[in-house]
Protein backbone atom coordinates (compact mmCIF):
# COMPACT_ATOMS: atom_id res chain seq x y z
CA UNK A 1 111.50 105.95 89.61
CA UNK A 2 112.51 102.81 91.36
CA UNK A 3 109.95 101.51 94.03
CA UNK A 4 111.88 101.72 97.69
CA UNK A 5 112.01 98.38 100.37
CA UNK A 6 110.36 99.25 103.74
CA UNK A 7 113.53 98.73 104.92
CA UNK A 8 114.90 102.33 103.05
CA UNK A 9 111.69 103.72 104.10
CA UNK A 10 112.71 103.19 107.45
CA UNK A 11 115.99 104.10 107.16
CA UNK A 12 114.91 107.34 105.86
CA UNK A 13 112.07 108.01 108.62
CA UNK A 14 115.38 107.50 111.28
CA UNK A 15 117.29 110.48 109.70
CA UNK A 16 117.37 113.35 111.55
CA UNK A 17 115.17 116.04 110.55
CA UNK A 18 118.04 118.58 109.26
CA UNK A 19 119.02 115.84 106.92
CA UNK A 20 115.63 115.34 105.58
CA UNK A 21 115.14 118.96 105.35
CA UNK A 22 118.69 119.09 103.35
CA UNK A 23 117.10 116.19 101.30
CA UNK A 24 113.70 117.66 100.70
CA UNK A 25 115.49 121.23 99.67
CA UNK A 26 117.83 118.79 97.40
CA UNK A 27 114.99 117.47 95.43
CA UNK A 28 113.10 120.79 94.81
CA UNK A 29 116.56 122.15 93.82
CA UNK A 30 116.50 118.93 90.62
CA UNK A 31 112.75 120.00 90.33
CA UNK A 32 113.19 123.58 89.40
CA UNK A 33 116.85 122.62 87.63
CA UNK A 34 115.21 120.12 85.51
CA UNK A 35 111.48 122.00 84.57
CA UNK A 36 112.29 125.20 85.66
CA UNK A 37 110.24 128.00 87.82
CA UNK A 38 107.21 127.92 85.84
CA UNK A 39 106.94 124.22 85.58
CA UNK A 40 107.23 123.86 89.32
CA UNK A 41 103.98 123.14 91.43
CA UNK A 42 103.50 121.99 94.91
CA UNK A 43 100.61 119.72 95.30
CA UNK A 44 98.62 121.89 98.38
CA UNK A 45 96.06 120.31 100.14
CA UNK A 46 96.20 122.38 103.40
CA UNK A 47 97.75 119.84 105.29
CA UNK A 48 100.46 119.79 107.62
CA UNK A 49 103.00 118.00 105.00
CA UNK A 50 102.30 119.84 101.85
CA UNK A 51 102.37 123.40 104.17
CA UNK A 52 105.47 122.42 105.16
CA UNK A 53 107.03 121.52 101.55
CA UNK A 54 105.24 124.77 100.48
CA UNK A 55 107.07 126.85 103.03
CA UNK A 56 110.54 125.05 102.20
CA UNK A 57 109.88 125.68 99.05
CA UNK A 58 109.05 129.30 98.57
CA UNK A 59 112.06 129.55 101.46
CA UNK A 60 113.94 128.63 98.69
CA UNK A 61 112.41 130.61 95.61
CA UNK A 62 109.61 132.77 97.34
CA UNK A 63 106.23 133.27 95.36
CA UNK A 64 108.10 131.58 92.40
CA UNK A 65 106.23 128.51 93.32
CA UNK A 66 102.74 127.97 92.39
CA UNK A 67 100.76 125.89 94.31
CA UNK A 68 97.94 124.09 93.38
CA UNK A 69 94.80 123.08 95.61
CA UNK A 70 92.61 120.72 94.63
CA UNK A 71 88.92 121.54 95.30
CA UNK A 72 86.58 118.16 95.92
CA UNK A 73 84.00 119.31 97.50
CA UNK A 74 84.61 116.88 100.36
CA UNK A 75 87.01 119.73 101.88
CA UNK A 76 86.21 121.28 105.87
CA UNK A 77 85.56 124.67 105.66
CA UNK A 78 88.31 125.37 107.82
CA UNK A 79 91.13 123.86 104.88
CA UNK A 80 89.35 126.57 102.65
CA UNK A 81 90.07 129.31 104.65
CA UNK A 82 93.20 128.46 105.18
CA UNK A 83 93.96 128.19 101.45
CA UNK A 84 92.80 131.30 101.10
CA UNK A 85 95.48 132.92 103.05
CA UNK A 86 97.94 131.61 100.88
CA UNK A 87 99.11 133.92 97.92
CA UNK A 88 99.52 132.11 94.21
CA UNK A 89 97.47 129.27 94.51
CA UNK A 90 95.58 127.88 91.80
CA UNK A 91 92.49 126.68 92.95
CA UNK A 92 91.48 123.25 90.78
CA UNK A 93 87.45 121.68 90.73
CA UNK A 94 86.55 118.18 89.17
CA UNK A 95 84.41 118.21 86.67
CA UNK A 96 82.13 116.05 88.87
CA UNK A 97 81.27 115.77 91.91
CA UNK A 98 82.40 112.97 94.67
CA UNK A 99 78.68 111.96 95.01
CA UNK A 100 78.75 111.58 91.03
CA UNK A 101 81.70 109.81 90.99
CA UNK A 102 80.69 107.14 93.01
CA UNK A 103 77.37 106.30 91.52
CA UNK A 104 79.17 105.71 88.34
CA UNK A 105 82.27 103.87 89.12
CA UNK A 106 81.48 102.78 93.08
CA UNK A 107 83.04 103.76 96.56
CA UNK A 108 86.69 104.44 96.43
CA UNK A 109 88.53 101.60 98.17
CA UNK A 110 89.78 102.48 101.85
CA UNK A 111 93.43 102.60 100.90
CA UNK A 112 96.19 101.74 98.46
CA UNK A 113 97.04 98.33 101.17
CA UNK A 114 93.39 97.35 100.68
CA UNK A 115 93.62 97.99 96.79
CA UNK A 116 96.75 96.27 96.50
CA UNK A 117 94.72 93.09 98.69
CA UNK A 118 92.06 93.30 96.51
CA UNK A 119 94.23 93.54 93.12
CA UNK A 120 96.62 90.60 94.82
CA UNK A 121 93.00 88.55 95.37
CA UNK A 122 91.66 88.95 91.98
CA UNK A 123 94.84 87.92 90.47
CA UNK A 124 95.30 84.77 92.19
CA UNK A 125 91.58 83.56 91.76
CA UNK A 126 92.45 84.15 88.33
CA UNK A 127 95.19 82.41 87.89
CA UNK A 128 93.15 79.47 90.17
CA UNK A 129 90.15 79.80 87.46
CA UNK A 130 92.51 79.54 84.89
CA UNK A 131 94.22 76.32 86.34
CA UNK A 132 90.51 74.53 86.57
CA UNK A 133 89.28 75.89 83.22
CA UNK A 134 92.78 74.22 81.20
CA UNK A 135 92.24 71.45 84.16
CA UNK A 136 88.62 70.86 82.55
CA UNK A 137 89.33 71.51 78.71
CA UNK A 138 91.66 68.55 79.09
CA UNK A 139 89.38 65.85 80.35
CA UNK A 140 86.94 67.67 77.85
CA UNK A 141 89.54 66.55 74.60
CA UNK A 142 89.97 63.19 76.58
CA UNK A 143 86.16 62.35 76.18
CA UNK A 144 85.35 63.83 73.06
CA UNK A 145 81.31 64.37 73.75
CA UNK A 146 81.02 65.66 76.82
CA UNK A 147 80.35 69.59 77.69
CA UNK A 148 82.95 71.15 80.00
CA UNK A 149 82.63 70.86 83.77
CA UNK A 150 81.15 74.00 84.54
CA UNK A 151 80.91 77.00 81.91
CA UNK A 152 79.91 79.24 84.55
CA UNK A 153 83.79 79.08 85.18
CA UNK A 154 84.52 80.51 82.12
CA UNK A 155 82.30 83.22 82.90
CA UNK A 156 83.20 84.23 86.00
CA UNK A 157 86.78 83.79 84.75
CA UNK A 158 86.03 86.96 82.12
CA UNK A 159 84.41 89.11 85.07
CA UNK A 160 87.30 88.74 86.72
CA UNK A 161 89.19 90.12 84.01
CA UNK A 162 87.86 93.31 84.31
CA UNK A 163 89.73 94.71 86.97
């Protein structure tokens, strides 16, 4: 699927909310259509916006629609109970724990806008590192004996390759 401007996103948060609801019913309708009753799931994470496409769509095709709700462990109590209440829900765990997660890989980053910042940084002190290192491996083949400028660049170049 095509990535949207802000612009459409815009457009589309100034539609009334009949025609989003149209919408909304619209794209369940090519869900089911396309992968059928059993291959249908709604995403339910208590929430006010996946109640609300869970209620549209089991409007639509009642119990038909499984829902699925994801278990973390990070979860109030309250968003349990309230799961709970809901009939034909699968109920999903990670095989580890938040707390386990983040010893091994590190902290989650705030949001996809930070992670995209981040990403955007990395590139572009790449591409700088890159520009120095072919900067310095020319003066390097101009004087034929002497080291490179800094190999710590090179280094740090490959670290930053990681991500």
């Amino acid at each position: 699927m095509a990535k949207h401007t802000r612009e459409e996103l815009y457009q589309w948060q100034a539609l009334p909310l009949s025609v989003k609801i149209s919408m909304t019913k619209q794209r369940i309708r090519d869900w089911v259509n396309e992968f059928g009753l059993d291959g249908v799931y709604v995403s339910f994470s208590g929430g006010k916006d996946s109640s609300v496409l869970l209620h549209i769509a089991r409007e639509m095709y009642g119990n038909s629609i499984k829902a699925v709700f994801i278990d973390t462990g990070l979860e109030y109590p309250e968003i349990r109970e309230l799961v709970k209440t809901y009939e034909n829900v699968d109920w999903v765990r990670p095989k580890k724990h938040f707390r386990q997660v983040c010893e091994e890989y590190g902290f989650p980053l705030i949001s996809k806008e930070v992670s995209e910042c981040v990403y955007g940084a990395k590139k572009y002190l790449t591409s700088i590192l890159d520009e120095m290192n072919a900067s310095t491996n020319e003066r390097t083949n101009e004087r034929t004996n002497e080291a490179p400028l800094c190999s710590v660049l090179s280094k740090t170049q490959r670290n930053w390759r990681i991500f």
